[in-house]
Protein backbone atom coordinates (compact mmCIF):
# COMPACT_ATOMS: atom_id res chain seq x y z
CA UNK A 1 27.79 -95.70 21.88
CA UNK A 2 30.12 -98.98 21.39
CA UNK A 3 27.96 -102.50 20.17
CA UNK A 4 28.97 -105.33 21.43
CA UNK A 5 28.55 -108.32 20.02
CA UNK A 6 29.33 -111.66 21.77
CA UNK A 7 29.54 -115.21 20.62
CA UNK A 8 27.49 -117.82 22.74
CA UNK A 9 30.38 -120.99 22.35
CA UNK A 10 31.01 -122.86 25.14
CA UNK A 11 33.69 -121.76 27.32
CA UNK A 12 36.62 -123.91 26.88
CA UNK A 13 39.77 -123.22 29.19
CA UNK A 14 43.25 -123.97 27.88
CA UNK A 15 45.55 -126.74 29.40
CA UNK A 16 48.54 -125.00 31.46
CA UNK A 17 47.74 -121.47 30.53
CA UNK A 18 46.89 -119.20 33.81
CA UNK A 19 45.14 -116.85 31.58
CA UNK A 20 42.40 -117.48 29.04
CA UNK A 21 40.90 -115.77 25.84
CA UNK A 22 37.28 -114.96 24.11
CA UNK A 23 35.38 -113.30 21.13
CA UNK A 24 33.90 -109.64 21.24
CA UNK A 25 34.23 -107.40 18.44
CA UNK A 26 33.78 -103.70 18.88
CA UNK A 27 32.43 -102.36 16.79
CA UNK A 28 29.37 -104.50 15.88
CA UNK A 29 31.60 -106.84 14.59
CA UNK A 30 30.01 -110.69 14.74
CA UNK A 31 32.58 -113.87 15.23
CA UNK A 32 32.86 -116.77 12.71
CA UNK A 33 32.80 -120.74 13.63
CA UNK A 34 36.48 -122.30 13.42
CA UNK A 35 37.36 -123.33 9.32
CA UNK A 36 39.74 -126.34 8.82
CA UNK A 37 40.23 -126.31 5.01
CA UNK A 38 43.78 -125.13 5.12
CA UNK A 39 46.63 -126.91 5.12
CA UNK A 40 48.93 -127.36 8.29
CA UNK A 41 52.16 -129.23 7.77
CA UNK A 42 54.56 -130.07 10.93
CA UNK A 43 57.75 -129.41 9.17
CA UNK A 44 60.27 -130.29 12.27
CA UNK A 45 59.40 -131.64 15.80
CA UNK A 46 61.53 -130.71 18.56
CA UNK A 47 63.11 -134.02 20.31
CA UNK A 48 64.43 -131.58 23.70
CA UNK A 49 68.18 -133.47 22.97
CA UNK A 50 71.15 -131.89 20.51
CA UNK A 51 68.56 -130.34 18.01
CA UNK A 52 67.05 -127.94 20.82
CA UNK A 53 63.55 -128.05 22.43
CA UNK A 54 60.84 -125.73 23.22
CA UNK A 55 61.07 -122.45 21.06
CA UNK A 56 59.02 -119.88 22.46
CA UNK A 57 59.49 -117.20 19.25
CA UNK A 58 58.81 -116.92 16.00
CA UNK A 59 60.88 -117.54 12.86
CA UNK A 60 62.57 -115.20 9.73
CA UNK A 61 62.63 -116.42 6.82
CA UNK A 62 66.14 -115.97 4.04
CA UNK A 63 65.30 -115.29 0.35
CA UNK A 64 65.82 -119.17 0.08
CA UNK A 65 63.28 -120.10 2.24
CA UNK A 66 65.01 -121.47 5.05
CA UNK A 67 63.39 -120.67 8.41
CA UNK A 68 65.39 -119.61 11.60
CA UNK A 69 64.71 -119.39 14.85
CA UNK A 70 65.52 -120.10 18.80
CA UNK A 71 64.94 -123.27 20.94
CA UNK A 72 64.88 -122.20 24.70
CA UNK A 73 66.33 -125.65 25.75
CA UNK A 74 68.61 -128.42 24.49
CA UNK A 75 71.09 -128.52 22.26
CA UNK A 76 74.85 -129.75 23.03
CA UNK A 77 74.88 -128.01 26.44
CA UNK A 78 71.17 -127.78 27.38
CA UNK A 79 70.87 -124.00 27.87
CA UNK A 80 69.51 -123.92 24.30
CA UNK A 81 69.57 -123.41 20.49
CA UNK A 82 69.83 -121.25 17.08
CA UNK A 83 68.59 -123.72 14.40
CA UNK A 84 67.77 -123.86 10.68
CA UNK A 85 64.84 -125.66 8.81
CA UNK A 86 65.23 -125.69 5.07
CA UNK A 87 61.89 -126.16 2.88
CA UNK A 88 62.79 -130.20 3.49
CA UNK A 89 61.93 -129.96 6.82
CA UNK A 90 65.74 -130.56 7.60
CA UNK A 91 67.04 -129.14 10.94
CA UNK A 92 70.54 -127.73 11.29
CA UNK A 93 71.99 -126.62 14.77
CA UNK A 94 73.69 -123.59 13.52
CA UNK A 95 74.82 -122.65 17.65
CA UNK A 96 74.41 -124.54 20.64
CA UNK A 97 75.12 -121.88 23.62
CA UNK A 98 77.03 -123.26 26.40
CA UNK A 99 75.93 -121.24 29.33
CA UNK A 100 79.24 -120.38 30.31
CA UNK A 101 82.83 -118.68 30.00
CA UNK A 102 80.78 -115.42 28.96
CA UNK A 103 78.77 -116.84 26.91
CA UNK A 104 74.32 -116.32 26.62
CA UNK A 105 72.09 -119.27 27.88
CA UNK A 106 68.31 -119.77 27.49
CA UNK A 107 67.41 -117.76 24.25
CA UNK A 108 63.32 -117.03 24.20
CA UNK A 109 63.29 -114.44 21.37
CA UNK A 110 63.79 -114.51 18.07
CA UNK A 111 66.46 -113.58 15.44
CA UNK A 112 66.91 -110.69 13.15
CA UNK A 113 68.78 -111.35 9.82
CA UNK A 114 70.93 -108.57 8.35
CA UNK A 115 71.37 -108.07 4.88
CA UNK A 116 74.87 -109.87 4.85
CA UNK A 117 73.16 -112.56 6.33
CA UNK A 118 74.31 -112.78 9.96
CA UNK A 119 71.99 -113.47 12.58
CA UNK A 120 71.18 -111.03 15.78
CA UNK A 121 69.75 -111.73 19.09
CA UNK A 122 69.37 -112.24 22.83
CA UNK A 123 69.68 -114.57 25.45
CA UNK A 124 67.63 -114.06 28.93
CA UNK A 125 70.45 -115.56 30.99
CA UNK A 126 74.08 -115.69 30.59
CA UNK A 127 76.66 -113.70 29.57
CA UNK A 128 79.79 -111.92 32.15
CA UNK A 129 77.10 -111.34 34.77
CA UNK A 130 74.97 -113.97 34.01
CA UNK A 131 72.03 -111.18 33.33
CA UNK A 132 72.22 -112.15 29.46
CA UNK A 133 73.24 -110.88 26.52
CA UNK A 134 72.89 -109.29 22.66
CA UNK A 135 74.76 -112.06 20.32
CA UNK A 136 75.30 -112.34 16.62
CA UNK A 137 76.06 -115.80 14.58
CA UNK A 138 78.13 -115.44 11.23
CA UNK A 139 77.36 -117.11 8.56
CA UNK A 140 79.98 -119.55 9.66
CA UNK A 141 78.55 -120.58 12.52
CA UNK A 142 81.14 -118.36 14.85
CA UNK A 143 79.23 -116.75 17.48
CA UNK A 144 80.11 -113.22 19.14
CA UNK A 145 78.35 -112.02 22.43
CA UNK A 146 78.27 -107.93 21.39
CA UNK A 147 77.34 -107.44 24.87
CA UNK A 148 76.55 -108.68 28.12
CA UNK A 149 73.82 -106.79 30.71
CA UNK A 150 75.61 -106.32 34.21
CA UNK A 151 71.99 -105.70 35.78
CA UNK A 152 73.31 -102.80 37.69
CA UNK A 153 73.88 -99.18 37.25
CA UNK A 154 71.08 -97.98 35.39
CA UNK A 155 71.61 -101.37 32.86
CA UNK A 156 69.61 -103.41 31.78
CA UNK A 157 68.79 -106.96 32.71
CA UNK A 158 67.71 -110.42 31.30
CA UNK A 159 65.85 -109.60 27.62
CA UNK A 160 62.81 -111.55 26.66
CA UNK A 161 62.55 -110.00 23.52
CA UNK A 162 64.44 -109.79 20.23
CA UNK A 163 65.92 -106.80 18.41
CA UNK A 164 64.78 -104.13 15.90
CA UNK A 165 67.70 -103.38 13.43
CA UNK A 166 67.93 -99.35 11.66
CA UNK A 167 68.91 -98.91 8.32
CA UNK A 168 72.19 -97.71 10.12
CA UNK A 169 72.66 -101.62 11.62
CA UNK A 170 72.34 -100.57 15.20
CA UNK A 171 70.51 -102.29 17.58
CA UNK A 172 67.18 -101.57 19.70
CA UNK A 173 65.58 -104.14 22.04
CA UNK A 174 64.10 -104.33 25.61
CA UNK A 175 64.95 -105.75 28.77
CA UNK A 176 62.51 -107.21 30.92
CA UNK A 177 64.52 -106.09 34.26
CA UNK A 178 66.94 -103.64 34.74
CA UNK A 179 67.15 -100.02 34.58
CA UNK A 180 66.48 -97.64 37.74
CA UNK A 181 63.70 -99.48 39.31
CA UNK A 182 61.38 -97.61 41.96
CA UNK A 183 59.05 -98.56 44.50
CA UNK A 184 56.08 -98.64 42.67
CA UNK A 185 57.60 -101.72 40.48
CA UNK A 186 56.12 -105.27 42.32
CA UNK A 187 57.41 -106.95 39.50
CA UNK A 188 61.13 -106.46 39.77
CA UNK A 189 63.98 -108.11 40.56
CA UNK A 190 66.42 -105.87 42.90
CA UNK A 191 67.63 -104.91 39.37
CA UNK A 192 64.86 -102.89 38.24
CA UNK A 193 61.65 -102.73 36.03
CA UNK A 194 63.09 -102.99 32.35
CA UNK A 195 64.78 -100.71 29.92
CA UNK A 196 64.79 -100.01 26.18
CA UNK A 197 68.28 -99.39 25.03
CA UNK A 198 70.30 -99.31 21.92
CA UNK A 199 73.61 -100.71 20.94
CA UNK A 200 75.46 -99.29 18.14
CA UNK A 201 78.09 -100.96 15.51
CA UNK A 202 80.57 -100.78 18.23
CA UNK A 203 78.95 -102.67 20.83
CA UNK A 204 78.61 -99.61 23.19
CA UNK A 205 75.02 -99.76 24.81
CA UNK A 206 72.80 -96.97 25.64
CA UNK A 207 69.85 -97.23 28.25
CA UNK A 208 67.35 -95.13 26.41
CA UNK A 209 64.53 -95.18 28.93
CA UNK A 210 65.01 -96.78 32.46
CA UNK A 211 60.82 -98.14 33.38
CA UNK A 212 60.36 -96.37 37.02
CA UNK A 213 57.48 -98.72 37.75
CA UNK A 214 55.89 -95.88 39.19
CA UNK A 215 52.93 -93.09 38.31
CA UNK A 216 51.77 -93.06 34.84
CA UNK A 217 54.75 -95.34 33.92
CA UNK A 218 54.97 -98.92 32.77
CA UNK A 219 57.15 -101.49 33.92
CA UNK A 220 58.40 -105.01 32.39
CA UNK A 221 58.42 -104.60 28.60
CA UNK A 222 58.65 -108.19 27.50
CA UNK A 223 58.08 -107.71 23.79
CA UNK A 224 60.46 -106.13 21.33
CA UNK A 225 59.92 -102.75 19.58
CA UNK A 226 58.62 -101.51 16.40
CA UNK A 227 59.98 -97.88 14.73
CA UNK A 228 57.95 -95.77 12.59
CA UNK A 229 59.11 -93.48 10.04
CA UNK A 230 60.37 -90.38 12.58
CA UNK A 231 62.62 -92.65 14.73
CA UNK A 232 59.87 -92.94 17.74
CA UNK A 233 60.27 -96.63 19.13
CA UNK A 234 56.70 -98.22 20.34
CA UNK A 235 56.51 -101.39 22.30
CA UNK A 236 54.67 -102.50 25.33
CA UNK A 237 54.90 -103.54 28.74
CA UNK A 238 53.04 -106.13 30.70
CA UNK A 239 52.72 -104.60 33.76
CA UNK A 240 52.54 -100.68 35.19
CA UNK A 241 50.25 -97.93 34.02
CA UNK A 242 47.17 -96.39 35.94
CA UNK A 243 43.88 -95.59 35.29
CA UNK A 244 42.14 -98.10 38.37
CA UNK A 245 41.42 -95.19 40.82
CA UNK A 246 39.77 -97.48 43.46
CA UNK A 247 43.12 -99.32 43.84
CA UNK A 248 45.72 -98.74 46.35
CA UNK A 249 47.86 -97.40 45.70
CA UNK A 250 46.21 -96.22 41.84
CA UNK A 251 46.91 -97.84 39.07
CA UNK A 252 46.01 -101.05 37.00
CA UNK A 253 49.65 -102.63 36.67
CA UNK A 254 47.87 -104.34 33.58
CA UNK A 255 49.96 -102.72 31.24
CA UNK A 256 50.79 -100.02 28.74
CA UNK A 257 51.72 -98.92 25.09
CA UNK A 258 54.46 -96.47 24.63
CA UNK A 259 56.39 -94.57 22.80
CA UNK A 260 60.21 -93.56 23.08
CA UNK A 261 61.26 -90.97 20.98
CA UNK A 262 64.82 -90.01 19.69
CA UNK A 263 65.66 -87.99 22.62
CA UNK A 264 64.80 -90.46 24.94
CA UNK A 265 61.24 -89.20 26.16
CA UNK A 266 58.73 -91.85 27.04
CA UNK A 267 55.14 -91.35 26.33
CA UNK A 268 52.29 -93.31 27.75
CA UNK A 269 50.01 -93.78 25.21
CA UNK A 270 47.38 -96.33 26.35
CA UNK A 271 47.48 -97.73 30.04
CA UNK A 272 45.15 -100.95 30.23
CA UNK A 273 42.12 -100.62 33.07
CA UNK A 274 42.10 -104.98 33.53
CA UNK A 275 38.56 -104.13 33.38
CA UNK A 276 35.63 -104.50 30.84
CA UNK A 277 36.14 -105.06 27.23
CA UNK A 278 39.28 -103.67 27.34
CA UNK A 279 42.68 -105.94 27.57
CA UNK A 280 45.08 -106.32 30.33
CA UNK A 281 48.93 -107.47 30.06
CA UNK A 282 50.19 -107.23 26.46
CA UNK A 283 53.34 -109.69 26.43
CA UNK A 284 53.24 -108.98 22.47
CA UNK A 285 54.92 -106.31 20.73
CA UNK A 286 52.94 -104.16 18.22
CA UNK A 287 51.93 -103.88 14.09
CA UNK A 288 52.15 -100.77 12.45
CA UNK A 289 50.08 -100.86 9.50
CA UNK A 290 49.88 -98.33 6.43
CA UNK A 291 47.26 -95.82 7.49
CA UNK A 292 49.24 -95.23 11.05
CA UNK A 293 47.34 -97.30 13.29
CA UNK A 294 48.61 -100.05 15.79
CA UNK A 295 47.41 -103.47 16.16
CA UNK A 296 48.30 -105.93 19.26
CA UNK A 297 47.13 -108.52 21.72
CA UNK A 298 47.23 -108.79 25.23
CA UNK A 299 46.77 -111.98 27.54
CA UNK A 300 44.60 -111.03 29.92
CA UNK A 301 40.90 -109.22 30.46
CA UNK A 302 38.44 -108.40 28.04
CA UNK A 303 34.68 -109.01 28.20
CA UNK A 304 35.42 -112.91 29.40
CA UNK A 305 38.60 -112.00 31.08
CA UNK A 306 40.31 -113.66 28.60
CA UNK A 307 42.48 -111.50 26.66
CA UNK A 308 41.98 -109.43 23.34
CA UNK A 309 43.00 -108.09 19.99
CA UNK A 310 43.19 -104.12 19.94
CA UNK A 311 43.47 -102.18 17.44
CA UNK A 312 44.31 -98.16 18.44
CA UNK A 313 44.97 -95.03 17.12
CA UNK A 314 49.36 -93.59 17.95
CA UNK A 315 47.15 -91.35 20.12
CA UNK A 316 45.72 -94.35 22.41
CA UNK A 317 41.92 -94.18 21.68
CA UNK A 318 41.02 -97.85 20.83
CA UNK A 319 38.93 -98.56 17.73
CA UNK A 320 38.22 -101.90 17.83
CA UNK A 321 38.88 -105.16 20.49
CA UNK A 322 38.00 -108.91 19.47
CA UNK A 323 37.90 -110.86 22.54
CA UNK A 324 38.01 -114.47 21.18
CA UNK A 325 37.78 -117.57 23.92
CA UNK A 326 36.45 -121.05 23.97
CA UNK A 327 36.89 -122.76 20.88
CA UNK A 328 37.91 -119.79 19.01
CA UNK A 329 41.54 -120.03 21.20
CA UNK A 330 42.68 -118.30 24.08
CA UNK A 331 45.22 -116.16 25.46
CA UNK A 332 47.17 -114.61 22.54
CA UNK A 333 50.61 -114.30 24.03
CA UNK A 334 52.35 -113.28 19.90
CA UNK A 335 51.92 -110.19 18.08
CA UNK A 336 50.12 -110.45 14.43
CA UNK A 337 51.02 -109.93 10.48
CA UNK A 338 49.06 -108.67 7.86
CA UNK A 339 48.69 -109.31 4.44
CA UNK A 340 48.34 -107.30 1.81
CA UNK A 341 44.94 -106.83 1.95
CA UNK A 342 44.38 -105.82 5.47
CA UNK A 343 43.42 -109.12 7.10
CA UNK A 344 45.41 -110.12 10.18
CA UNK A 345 46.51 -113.42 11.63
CA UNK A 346 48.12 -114.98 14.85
CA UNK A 347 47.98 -117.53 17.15
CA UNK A 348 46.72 -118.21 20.36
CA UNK A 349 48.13 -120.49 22.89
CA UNK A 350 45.13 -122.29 24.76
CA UNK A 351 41.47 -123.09 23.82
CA UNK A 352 40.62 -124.09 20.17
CA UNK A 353 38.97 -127.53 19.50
CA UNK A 354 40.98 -129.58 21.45
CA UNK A 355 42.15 -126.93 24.13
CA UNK A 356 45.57 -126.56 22.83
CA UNK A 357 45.47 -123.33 20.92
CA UNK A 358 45.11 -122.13 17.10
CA UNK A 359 45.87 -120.39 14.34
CA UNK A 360 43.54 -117.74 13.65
CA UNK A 361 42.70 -114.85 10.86
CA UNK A 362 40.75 -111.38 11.17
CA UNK A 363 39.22 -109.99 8.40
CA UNK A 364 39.24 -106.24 8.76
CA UNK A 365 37.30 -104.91 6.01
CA UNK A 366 34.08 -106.84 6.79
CA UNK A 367 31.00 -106.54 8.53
CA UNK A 368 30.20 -110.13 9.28
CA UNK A 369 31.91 -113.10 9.81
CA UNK A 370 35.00 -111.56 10.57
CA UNK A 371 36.87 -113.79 12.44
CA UNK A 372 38.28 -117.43 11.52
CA UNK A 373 39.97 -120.51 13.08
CA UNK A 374 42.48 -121.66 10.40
CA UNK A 375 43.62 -124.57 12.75
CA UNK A 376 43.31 -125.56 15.71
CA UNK A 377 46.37 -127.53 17.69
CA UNK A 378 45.46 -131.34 18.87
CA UNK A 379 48.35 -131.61 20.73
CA UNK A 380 49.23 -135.07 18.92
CA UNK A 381 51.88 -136.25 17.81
CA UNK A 382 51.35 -135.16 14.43
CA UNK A 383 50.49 -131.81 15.44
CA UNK A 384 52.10 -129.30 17.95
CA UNK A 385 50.54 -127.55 21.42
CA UNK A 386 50.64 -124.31 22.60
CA UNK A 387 51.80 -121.60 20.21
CA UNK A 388 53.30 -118.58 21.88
CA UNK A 389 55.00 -117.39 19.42
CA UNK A 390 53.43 -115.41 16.26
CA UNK A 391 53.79 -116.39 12.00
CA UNK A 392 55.60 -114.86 9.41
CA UNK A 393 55.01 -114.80 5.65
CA UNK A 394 56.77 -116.32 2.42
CA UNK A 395 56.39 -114.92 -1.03
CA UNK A 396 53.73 -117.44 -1.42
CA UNK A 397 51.36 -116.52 0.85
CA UNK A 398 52.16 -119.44 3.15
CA UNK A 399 52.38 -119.14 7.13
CA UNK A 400 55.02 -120.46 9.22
CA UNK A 401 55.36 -121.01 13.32
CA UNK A 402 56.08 -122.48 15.83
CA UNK A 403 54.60 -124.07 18.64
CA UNK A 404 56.08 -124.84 22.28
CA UNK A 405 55.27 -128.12 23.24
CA UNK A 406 53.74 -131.08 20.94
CA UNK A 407 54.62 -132.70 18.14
CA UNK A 408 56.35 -136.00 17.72
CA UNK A 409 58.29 -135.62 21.02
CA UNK A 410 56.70 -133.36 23.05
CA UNK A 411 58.94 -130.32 22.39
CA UNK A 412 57.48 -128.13 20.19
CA UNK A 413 57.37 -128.33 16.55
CA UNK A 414 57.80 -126.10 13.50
CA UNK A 415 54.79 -125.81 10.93
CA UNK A 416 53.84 -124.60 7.75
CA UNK A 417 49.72 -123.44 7.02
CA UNK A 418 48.92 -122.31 3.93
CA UNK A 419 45.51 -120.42 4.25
């Protein structure tokens, strides 16, 4: 039998955010009090004019330590950015997309950076069809749209999340319409329930798995995916699944993990109830880490309704949830990293001290005091708000992000922690 352990916090509920987040920790796991004695550094605040506003991703890092990522809004045309921040906290528009003549508008993912150093990623709108689009950025500057979603036919349609690169350079992402569709998909657009596809060194795409929306199936993949060593692509979507027999008709349409194997077969691996301890809509994508297992988040349910942090077995059986809420943050919309000795860390994007998310760290190979706030957004001017996105690493052992909104401007800022 499962212990649960709870904290007893006062519920705090985050500022915009439908959704909100708690503590439990499965097994008998117990929840630490928020620690402040890193230290956070805004880098770059967003002012929403020519140098972008709002990024919803994360950021990569180059072996020099500049950071690049996406800025929904703003730059020269307004449909949004690809930017640069060297370790100066200087901010280089590298692309401003116009939102026209074929071109990609309104970028919410992130970049991938291949080993000649050209960027790679999507827009949600734009493109020939105005469905979006896969792009890539030269070092130059020089953009090229590789290929624009028509949103009919079996394609794909307007990608929320970023690409997954093989050692071969092609391309694997997900849409979050698109695809077949089926009757059994509330969440669609006339264009379907989502896709994953693939698009080689040519540019020629590939629908690998069209989301029915129906049955055992998930629809709406909003994250991107993660490969393991076979070939088998895992990801998640935020709606679909079933496992709620006292619905009509049955199913949870809280989500599901799956996996998508060479061939094309899809494989349901966990469906999320909405109910009880366990999570319900996982906009995040997933962590592999070295003994097999997978690690994610999800927005929504858990034993405050508040979202969680899962860890399962590639066979679906959970092992452990954390459930974290109040001032521990809410609602953990990114995916985690891990370091090299296990622990994990994220963000999430309501709750905290002052109700506008945190930073946070699990420590996996413990059996008390397991879970930390490493800081917590104010929302000021000298600090950012509402972090959907997740962190990435440097060869120091610092963490960098991004949040939405705050900072000196109100749109969104770029940080440095170093735990």
């Amino acid at each position: 039998m499962t212990k649960t352990v709870q904290t007893s916090e006062t519920r705090l509920r985050a500022v915009g955010i439908a959704l909100a987040l708690a503590i439990v920790l499965v097994p008998a796991v117990v929840a630490t009090g928020p620690v402040q004695a890193q230290t956070f550094t805004v880098l770059y605040s967003f002012t929403g004019g020519a140098d972008g506003g709002y990024p919803y991703d994360g950021l990569i890092q180059d072996a020099s330590g500049n950071l690049y990522g996406t800025t929904y809004q703003g730059g020269t045309y307004g449909y949004g950015t690809v930017f640069m921040v060297d370790q100066t906290g200087k901010e280089t528009v590298l692309y401003s997309f116009a939102g026209a003549g074929g071109d990609g508008a309104n970028p919410y993912a992130g970049l991938v950076q291949d080993a000649s150093g050209e960027l790679y990623g999507t827009t949600y709108g734009g493109g020939a069809s105005g469905y979006g689009t896969v792009f890539m950025l030269d070092q130059t500057g020089k953009e090229t749209v590789l290929y624009s979603f028509t949103g009919s036919g079996g394609d794909g349609a307007n990608p929320y999340a970023g690409l997954l690169q093989d050692a071969s350079g092609n391309l694997y992402g997900t849409t979050y319409y698109g695809g077949h569709g089926g009757a059994g998909c509330r969440h669609r657009k006339p264009t379907g329930c989502g896709t994953v596809f693939e698009l080689d060194t040519t540019g020629k795409e590939t629908v690998l798995y069209a989301f029915p929306g129906t049955g055992l199936h998930g629809a709406n993949p909003y994250a991107g995916l993660i490969q393991d060593t076979k070939g088998n692509l895992w990801g998640t979507t935020v709606y679909g699944g079933r496992g709620c027999p006292h619905r009509k008709p049955p199913g949870c349409d809280s989500g599901t993990v799956f996996k998508v194997d060479k061939t094309g077969k899809e494989t349901v691996v966990h469906t999320f109830p909405g109910t009880g301890n366990d999570g319900a809509f996982p906009y995040a994508g997933l962590l592999l880490d070295a003994t097999g297992n997978l690690w994610g988040t999800t927005v929504g349910a858990g034993g405050w309704s508040d979202g969680v942090v899962f860890e399962m077995t590639k066979s679906g059986k959970e092992l452990q949830v954390w459930n974290p809420w109040g001032q521990y943050g809410t609602n953990p919309y990114a995916g985690l990293v891990q370091d090299a000795a296990g622990n994990l860390y994220g963000t999430n994007a309501g709750g905290g001290a002052y109700g506008y998310g945190v930073v946070f760290t699990i420590y996996t190979n413990c059996s008390w005091e397991c879970y930390a706030v490493l800081h917590s957004f104010a929302g000021a001017p000298s600090d950012g708000a509402t972090p959907y996105a997740g962190l990435v690493w440097d060869a120091k052992g610092n963490l960098y992000g991004t949040t939405y909104a705050g900072g000196a401007y109100g749109y969104g800022v770029v940080f440095e922690l170093t735990p």
